[in-house]
C-alpha atoms as a PDB file:
ATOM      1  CA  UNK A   1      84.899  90.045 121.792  1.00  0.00           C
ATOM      2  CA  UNK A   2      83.022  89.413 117.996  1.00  0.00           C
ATOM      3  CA  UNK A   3      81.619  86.247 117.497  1.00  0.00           C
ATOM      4  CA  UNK A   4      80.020  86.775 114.450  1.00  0.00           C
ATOM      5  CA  UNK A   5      81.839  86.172 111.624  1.00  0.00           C
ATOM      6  CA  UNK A   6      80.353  88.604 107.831  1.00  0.00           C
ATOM      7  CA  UNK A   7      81.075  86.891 104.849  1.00  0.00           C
ATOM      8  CA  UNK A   8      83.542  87.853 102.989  1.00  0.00           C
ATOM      9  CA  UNK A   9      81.567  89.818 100.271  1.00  0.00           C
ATOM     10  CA  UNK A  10      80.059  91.780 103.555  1.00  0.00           C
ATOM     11  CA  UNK A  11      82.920  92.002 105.253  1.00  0.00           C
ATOM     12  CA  UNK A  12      84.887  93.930 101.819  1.00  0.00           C
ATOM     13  CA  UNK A  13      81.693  95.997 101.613  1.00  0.00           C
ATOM     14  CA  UNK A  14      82.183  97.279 105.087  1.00  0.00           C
ATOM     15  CA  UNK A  15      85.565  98.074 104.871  1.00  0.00           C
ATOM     16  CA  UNK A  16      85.877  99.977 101.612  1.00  0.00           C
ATOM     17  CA  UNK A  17      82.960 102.639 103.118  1.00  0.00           C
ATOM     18  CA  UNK A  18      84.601 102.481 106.372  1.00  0.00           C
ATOM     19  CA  UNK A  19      88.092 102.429 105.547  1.00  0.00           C
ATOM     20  CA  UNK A  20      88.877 102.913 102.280  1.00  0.00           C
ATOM     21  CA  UNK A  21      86.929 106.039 101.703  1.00  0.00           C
ATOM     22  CA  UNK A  22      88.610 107.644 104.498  1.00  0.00           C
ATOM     23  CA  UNK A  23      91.979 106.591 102.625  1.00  0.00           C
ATOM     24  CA  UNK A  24      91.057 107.695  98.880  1.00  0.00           C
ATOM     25  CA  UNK A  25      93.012 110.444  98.482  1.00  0.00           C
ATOM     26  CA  UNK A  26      95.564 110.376 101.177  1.00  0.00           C
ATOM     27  CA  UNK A  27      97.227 106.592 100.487  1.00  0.00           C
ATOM     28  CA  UNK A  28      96.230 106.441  96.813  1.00  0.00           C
ATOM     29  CA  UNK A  29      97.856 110.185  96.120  1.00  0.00           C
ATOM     30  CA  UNK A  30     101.264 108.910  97.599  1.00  0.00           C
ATOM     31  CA  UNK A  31     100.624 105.175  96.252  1.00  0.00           C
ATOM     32  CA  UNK A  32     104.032 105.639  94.114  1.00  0.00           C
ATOM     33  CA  UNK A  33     106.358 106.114  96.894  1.00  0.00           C
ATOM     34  CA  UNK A  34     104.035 103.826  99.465  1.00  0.00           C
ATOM     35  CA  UNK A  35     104.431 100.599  97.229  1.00  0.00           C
ATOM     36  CA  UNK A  36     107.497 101.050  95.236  1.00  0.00           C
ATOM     37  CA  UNK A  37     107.994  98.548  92.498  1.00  0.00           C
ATOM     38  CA  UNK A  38     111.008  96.906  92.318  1.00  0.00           C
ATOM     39  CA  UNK A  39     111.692  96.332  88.400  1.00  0.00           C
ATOM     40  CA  UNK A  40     113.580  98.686  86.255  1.00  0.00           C
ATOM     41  CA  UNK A  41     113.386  98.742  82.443  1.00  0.00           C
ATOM     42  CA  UNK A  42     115.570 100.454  80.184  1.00  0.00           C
ATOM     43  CA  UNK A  43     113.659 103.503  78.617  1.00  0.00           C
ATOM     44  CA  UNK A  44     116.621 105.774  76.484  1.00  0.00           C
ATOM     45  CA  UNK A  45     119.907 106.640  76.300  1.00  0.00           C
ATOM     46  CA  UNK A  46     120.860 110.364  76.105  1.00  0.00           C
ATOM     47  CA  UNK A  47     123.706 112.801  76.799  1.00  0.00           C
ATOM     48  CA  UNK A  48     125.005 113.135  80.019  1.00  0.00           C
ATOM     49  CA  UNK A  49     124.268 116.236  82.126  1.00  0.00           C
ATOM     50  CA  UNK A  50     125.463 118.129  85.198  1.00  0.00           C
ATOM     51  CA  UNK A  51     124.588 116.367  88.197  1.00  0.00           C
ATOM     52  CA  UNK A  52     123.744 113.059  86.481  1.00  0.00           C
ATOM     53  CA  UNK A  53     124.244 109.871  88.017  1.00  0.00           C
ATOM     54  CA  UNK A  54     127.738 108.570  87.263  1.00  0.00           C
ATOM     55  CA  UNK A  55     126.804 105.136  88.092  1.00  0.00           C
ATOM     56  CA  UNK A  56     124.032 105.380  85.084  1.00  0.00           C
ATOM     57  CA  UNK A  57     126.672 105.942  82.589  1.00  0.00           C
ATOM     58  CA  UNK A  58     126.609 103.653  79.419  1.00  0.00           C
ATOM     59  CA  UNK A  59     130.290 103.048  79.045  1.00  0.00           C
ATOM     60  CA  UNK A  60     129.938 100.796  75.548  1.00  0.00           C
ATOM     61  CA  UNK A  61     127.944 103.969  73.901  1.00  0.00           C
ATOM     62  CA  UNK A  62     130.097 106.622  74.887  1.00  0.00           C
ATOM     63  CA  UNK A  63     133.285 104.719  73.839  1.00  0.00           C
ATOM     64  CA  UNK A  64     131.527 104.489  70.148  1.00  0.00           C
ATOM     65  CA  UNK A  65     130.292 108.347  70.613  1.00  0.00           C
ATOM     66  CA  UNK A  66     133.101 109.959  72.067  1.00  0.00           C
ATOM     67  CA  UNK A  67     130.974 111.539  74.300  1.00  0.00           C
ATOM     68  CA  UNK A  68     129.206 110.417  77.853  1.00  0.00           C
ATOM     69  CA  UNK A  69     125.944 108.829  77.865  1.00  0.00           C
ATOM     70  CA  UNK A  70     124.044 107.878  80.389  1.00  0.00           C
ATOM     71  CA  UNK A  71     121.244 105.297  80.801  1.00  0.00           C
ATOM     72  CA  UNK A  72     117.380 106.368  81.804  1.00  0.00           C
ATOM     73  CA  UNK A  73     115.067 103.721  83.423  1.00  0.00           C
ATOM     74  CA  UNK A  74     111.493 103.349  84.185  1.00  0.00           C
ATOM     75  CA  UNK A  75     110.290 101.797  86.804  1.00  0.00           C
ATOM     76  CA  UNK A  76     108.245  99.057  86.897  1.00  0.00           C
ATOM     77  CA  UNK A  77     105.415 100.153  89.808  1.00  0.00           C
ATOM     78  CA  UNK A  78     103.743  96.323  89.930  1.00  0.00           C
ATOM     79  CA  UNK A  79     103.810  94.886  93.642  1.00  0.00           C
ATOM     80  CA  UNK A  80     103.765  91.342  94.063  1.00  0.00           C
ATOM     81  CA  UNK A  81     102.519  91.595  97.622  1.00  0.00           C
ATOM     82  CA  UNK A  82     102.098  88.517 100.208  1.00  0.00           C
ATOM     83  CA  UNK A  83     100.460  88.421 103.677  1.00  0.00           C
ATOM     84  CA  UNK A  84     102.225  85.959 105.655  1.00  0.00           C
ATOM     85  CA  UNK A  85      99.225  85.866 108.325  1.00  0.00           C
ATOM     86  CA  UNK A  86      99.676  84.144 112.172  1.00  0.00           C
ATOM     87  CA  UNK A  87      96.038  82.868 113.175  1.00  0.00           C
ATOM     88  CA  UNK A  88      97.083  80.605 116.188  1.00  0.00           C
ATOM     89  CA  UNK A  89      94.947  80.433 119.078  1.00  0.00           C
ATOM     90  CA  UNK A  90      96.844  83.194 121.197  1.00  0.00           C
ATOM     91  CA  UNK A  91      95.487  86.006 118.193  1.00  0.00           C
ATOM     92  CA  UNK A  92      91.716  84.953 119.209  1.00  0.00           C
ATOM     93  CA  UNK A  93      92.446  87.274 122.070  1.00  0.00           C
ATOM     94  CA  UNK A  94      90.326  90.596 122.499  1.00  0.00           C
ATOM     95  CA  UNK A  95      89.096  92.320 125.641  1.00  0.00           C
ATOM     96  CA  UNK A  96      86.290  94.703 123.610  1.00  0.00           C
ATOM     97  CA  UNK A  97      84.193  94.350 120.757  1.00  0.00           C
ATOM     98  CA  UNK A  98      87.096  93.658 118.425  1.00  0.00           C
ATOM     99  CA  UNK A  99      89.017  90.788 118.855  1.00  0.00           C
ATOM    100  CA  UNK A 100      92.885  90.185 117.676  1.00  0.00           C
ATOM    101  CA  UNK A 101      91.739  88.456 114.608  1.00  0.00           C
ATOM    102  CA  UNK A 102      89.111  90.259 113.516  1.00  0.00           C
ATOM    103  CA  UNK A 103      91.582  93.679 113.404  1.00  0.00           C
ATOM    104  CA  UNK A 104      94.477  91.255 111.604  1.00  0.00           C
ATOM    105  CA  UNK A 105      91.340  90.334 108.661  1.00  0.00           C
ATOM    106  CA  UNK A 106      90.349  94.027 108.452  1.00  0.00           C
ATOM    107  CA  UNK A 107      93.961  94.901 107.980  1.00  0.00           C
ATOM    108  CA  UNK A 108      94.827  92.683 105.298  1.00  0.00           C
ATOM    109  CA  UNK A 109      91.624  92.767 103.480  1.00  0.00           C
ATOM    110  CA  UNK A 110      91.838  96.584 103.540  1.00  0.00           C
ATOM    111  CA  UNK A 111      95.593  96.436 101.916  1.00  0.00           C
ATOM    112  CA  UNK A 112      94.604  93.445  99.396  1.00  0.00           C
ATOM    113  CA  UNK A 113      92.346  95.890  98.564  1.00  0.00           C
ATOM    114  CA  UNK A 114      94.159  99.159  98.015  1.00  0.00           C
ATOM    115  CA  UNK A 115      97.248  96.919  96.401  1.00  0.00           C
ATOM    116  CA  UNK A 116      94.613  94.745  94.144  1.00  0.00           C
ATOM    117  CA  UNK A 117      92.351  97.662  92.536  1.00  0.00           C
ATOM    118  CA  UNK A 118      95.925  98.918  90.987  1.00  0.00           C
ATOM    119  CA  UNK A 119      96.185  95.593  89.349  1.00  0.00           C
ATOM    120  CA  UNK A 120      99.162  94.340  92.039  1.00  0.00           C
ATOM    121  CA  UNK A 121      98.766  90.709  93.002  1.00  0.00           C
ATOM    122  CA  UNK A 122      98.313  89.544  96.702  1.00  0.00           C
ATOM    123  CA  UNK A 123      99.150  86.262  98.040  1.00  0.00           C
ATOM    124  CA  UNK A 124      98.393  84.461 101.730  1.00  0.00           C
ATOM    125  CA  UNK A 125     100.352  82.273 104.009  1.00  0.00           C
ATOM    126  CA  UNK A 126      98.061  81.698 106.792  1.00  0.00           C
ATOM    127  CA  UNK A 127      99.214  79.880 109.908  1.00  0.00           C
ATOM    128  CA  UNK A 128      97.028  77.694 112.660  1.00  0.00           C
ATOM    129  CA  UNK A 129      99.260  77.302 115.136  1.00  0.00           C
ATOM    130  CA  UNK A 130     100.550  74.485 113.598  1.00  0.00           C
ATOM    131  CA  UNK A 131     100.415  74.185 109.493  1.00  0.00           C
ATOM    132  CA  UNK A 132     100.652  76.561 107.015  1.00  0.00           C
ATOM    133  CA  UNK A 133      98.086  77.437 104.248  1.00  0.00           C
ATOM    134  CA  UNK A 134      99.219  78.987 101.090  1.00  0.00           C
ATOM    135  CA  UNK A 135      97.182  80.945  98.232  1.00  0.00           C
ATOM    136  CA  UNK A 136      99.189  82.032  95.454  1.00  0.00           C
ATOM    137  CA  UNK A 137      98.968  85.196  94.246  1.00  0.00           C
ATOM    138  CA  UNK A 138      96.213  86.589  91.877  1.00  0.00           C
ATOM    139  CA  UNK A 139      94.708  89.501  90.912  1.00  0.00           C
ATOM    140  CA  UNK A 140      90.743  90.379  91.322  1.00  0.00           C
ATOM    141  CA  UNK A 141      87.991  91.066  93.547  1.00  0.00           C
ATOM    142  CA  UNK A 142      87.214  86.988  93.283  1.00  0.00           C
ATOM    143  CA  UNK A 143      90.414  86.070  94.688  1.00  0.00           C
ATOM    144  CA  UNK A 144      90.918  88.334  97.247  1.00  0.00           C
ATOM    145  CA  UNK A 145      87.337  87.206  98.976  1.00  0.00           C
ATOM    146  CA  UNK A 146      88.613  84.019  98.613  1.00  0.00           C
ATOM    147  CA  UNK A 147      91.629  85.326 100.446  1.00  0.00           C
ATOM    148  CA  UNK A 148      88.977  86.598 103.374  1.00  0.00           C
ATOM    149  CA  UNK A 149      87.352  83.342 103.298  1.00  0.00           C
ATOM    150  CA  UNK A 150      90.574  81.855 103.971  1.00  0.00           C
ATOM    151  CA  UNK A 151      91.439  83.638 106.568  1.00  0.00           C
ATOM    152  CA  UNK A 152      88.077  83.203 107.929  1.00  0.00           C
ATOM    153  CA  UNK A 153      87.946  79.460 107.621  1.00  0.00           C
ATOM    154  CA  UNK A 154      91.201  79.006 109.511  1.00  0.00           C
ATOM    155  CA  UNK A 155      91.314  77.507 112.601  1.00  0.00           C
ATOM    156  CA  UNK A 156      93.701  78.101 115.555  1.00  0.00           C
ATOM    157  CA  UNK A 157      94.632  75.061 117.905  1.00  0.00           C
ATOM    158  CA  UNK A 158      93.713  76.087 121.495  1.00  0.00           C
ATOM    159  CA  UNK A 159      95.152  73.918 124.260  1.00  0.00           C
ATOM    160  CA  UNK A 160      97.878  72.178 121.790  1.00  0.00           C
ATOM    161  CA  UNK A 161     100.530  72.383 124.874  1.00  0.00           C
ATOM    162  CA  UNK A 162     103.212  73.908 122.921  1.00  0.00           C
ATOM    163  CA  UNK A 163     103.551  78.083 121.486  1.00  0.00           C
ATOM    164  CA  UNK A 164     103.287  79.182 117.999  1.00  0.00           C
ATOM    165  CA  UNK A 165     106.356  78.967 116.188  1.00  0.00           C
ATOM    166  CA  UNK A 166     106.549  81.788 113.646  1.00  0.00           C
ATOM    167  CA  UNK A 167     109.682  80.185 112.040  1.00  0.00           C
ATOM    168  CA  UNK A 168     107.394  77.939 110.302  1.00  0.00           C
ATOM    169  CA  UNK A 169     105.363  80.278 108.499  1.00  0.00           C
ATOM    170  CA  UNK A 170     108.192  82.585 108.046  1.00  0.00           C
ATOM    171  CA  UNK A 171     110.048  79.322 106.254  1.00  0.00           C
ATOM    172  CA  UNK A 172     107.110  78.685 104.145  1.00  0.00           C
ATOM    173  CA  UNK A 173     107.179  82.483 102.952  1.00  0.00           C
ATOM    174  CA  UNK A 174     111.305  81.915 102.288  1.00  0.00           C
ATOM    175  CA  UNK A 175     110.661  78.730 100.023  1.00  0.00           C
ATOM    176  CA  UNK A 176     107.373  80.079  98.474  1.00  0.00           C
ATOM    177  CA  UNK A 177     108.403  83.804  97.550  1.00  0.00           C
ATOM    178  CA  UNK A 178     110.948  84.091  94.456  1.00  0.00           C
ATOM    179  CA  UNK A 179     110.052  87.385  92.747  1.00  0.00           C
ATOM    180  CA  UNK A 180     111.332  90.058  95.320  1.00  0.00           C
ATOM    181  CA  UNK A 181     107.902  91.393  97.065  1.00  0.00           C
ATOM    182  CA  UNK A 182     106.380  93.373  99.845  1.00  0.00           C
ATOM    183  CA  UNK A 183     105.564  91.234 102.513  1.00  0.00           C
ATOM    184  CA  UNK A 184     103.188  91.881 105.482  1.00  0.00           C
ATOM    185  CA  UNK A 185     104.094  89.416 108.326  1.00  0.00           C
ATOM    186  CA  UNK A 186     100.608  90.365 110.626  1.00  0.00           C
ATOM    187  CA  UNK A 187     101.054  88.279 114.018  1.00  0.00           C
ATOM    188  CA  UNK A 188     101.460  89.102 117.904  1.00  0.00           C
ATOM    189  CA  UNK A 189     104.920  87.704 117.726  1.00  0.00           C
ATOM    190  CA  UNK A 190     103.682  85.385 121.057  1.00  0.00           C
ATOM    191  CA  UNK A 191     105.851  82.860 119.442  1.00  0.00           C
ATOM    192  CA  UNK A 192     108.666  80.706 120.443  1.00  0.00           C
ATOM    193  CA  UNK A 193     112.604  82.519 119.806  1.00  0.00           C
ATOM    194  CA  UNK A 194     114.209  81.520 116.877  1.00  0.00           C
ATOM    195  CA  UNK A 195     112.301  83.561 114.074  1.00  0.00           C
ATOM    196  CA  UNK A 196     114.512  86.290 113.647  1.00  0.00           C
ATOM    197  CA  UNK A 197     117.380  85.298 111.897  1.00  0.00           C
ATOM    198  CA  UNK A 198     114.162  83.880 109.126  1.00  0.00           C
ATOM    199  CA  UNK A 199     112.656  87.315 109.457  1.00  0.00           C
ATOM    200  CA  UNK A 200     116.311  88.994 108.368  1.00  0.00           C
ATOM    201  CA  UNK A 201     116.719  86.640 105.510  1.00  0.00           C
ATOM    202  CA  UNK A 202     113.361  87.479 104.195  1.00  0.00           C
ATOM    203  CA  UNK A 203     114.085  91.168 105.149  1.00  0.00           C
ATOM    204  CA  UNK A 204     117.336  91.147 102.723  1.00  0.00           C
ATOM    205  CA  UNK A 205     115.657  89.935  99.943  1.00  0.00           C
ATOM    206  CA  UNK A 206     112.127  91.777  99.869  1.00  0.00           C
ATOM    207  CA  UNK A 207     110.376  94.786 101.393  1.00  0.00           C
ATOM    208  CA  UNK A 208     108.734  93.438 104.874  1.00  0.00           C
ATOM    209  CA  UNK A 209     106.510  95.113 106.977  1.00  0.00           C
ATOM    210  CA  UNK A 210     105.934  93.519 110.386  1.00  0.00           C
ATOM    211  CA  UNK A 211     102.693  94.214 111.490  1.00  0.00           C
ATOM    212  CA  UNK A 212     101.819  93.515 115.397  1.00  0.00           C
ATOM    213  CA  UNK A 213      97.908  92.751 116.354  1.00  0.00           C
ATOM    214  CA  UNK A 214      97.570  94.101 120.035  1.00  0.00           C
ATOM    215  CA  UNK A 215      95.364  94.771 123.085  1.00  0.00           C
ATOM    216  CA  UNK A 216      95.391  96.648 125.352  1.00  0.00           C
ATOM    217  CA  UNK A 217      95.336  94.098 128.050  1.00  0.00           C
ATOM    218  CA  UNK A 218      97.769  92.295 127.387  1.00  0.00           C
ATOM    219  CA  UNK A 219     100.031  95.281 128.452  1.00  0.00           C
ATOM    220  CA  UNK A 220      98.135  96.110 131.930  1.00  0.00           C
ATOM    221  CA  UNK A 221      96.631  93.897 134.210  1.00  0.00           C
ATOM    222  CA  UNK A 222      93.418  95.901 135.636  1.00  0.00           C
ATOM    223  CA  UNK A 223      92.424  95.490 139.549  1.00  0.00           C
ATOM    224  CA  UNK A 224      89.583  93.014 139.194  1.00  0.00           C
ATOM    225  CA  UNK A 225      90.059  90.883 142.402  1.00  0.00           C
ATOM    226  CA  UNK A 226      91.058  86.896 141.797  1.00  0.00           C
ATOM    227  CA  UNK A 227      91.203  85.871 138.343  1.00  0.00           C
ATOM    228  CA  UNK A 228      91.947  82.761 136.489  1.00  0.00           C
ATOM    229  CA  UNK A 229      94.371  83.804 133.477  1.00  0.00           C
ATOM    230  CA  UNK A 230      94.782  81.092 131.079  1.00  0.00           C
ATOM    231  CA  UNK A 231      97.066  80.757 128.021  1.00  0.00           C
ATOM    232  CA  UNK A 232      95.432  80.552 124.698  1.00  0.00           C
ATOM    233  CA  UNK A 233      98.005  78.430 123.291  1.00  0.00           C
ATOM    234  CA  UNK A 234      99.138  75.926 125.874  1.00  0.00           C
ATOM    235  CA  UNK A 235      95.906  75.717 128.066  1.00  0.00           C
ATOM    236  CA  UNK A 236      97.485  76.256 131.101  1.00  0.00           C
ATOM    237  CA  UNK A 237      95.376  78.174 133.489  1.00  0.00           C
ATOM    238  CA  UNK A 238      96.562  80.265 137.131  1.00  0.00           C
ATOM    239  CA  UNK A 239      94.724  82.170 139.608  1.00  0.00           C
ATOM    240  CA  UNK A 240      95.925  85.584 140.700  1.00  0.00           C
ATOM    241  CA  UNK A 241      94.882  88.142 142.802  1.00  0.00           C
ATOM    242  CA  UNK A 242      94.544  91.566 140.887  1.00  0.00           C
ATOM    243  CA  UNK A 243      93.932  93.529 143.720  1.00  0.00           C
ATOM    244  CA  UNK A 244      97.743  92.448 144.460  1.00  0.00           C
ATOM    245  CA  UNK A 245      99.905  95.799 143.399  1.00  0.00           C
ATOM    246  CA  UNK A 246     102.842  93.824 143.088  1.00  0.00           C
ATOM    247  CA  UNK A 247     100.696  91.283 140.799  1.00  0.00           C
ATOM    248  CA  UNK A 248     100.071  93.919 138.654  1.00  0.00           C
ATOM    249  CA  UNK A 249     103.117  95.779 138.695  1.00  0.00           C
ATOM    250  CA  UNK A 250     105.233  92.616 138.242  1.00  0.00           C
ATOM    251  CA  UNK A 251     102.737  91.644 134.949  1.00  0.00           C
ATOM    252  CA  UNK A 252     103.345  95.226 133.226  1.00  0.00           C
ATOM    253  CA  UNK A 253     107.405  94.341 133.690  1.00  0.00           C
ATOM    254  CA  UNK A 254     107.042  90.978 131.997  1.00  0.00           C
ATOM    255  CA  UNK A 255     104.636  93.105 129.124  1.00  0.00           C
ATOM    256  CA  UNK A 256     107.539  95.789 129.152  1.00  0.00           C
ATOM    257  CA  UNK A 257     110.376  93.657 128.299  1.00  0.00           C
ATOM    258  CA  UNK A 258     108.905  91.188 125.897  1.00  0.00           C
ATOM    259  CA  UNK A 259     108.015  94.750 124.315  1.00  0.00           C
ATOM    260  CA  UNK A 260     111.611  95.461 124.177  1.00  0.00           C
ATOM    261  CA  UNK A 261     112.647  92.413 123.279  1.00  0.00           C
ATOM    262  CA  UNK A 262     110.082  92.223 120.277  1.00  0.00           C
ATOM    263  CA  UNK A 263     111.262  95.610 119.399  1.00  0.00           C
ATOM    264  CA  UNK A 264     114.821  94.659 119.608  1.00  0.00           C
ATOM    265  CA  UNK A 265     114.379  92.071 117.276  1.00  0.00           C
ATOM    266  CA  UNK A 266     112.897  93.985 114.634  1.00  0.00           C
ATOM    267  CA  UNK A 267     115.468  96.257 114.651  1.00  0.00           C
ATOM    268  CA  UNK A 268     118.385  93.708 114.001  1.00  0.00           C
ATOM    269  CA  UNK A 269     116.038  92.475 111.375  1.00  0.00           C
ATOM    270  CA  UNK A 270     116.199  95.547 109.378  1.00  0.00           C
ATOM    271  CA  UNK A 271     112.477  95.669 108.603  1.00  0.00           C
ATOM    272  CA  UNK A 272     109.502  98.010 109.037  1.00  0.00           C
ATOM    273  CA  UNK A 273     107.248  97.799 111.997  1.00  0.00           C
ATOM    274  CA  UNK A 274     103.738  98.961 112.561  1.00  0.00           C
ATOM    275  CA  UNK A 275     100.931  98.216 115.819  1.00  0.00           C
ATOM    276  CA  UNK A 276      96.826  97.562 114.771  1.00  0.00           C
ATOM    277  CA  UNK A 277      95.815  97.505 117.896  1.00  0.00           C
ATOM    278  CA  UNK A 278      92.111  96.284 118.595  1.00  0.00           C
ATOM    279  CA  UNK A 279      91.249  99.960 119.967  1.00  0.00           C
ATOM    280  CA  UNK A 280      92.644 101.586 117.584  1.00  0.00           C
ATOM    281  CA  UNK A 281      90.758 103.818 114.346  1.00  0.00           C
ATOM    282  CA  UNK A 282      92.428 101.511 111.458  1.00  0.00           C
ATOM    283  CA  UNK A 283      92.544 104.164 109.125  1.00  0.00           C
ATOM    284  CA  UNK A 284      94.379 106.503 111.111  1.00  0.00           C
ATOM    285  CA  UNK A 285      96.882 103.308 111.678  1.00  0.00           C
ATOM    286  CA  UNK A 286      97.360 103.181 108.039  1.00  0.00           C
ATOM    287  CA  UNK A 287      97.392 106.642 107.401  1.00  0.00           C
ATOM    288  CA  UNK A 288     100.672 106.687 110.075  1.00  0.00           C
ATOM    289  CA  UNK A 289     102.159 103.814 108.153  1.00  0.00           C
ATOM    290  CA  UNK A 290     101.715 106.067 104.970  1.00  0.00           C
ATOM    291  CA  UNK A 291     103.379 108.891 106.449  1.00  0.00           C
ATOM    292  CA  UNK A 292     106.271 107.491 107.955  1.00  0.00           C
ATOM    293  CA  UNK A 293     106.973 105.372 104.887  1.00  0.00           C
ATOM    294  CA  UNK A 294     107.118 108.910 103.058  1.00  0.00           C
ATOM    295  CA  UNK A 295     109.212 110.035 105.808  1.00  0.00           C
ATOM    296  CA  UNK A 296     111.511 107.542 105.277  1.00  0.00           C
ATOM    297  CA  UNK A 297     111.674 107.715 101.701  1.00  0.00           C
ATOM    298  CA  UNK A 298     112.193 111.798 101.956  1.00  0.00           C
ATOM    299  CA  UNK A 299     115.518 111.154 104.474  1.00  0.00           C
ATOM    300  CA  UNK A 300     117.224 108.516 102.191  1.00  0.00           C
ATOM    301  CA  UNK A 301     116.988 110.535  99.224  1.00  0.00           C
ATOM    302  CA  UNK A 302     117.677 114.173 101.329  1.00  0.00           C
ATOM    303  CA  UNK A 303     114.379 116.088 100.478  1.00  0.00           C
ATOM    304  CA  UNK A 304     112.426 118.396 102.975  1.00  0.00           C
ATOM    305  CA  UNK A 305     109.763 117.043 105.476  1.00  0.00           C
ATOM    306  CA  UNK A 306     106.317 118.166 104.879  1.00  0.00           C
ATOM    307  CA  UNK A 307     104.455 119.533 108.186  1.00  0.00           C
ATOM    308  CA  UNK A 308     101.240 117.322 107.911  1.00  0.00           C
ATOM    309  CA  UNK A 309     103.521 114.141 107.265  1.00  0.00           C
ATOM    310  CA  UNK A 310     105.425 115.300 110.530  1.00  0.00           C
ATOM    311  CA  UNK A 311     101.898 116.211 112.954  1.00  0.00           C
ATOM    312  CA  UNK A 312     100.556 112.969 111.665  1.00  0.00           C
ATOM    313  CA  UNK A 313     102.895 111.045 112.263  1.00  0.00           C
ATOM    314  CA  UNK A 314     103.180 112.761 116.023  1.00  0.00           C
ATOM    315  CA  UNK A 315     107.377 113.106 115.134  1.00  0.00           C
ATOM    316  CA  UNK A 316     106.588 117.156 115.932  1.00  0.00           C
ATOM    317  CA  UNK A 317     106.624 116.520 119.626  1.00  0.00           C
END
């Protein structure tokens, strides 16, 4: 697992030749329908046509005109975007290189990023375990490295004897967040129930995108003789025997339906879901996210699938 932590100006650097780069292009050509804005100003008024919106009709101008006119909008493509961001001691997990945190930083500098440079602003909510921090949101390459270094400089409680609860953060984002905006809730969801019915509200009043931090070993328990597991959070520790088929098997289960359970929950909460997992490429996460959110967008509105959105995605199969 990293130890090491860049600084922020380093850490940006890295990611927009890594990351970025790979993205110019793909993201940015579809950024309309990726980040929709969520404003609509009035722009003319004109005739109606065939196959016009009847719901667009002016009713007070064609009553003086004796004829049907409808209204035409533009809208307004500015994201207010905020990253409510769960840094408890249970996301200072990793089994490689890259740890749980370090992928959740990459991820939300690289999407401050793309959102910033098209003069969006990006807010933080960043949660220890136990207290939330919150940066308002700005625009600029200043504020979003102090965004890093806040993310950076936060510091999970290990061994507090009691889980994260992500209704906190998730409260803070409800009182703090007035202007309908997209909202990235990045976490492992290892969190106590309760959260959500918070995660619907926010759901029905902005665009949310719940974004799950993962590894790989926290879904399979490899053969590795007698361990001592202990919980990141609580500090409880228990010895088991790996080499114990029924320890493993009975570990995956446990994994299996918390998966389903996180899943369900999601679901009922009406908002989009993505995984970052610590072996994954993070561009080709993102570049999923892109696609499906296309995908999406293409079946509410009735138009035809392109094949590369469809291989990409891996919806061909």
């Amino acid at each position: 697992m990293s130890t090491s932590t860049p600084d922020p100006q380093a850490l940006l650097r890295r990611l927009e030749w890594t990351v970025l780069k790979r993205l110019d292009g793909l993201v940015h050509g579809d950024y309309r329908s990726l980040f929709r804005g969520y404003g609509l100003d009035l722009a003319d008024l004109r005739e109606y046509q065939f196959n016009d919106d009847v719901r667009h009709i002016d009713w007070n101008v064609t009553a003086r005109m004796q004829t049907p006119y409808v209204r035409e909008f533009q809208e307004d493509r500015e994201v207010n975007a905020w990253f409510l961001v769960d840094l408890s001691a249970s996301v200072g997990f990793g089994s490689g290189a890259t740890g749980k945190r370090d992928i959740a930083t990459d991820f939300v500098a690289i999407m401050a990023r793309l959102l910033s440079r098209h003069g969006n602003s990006v807010g933080l909510i960043s949660h220890d375990g136990a207290a939330n921090t919150v940066l308002p949101p700005r625009t600029g390459r200043r504020h979003l490295l102090q965004l890093i270094s806040q993310m950076q400089q936060c510091k999970s409680l290990a061994g507090t004897a009691a889980l994260t609860d992500l209704s906190s953060p998730l409260r803070a984002g409800w009182n703090a967040i007035a202007r309908r905006s997209m909202i990235f809730v990045v976490s492992d969801f290892f969190s106590a129930p309760g959260w959500g019915e918070l995660l619907a509200r926010l759901a029905r009043r902005h665009d949310v995108v719940a974004v799950r931090v993962h590894d790989p070993l926290e879904s399979t328990l490899p053969d590795l003789g007698l361990v001592t597991l202990q919980d990141a959070e609580t500090g409880e520790q228990i010895l088991i025997d790996t080499q114990d088929r029924g320890v493993r098997d009975r570990f995956e289960q446990i994994a299996s339906e918390r998966e389903e359970t996180l899943r369900r929950t999601l679901m009922q909460a009406g908002v989009d879901a993505m995984e970052v997992s610590t072996q994954d490429d993070l561009a080709e996460t993102l570049l999923r996210f892109a696609d499906l959110r296309q995908l999406r967008s293409r079946m509410a509105t009735g138009g035809a699938f392109p094949a590369h959105l469809i291989a990409r995605t891996g919806l061909a199969a």
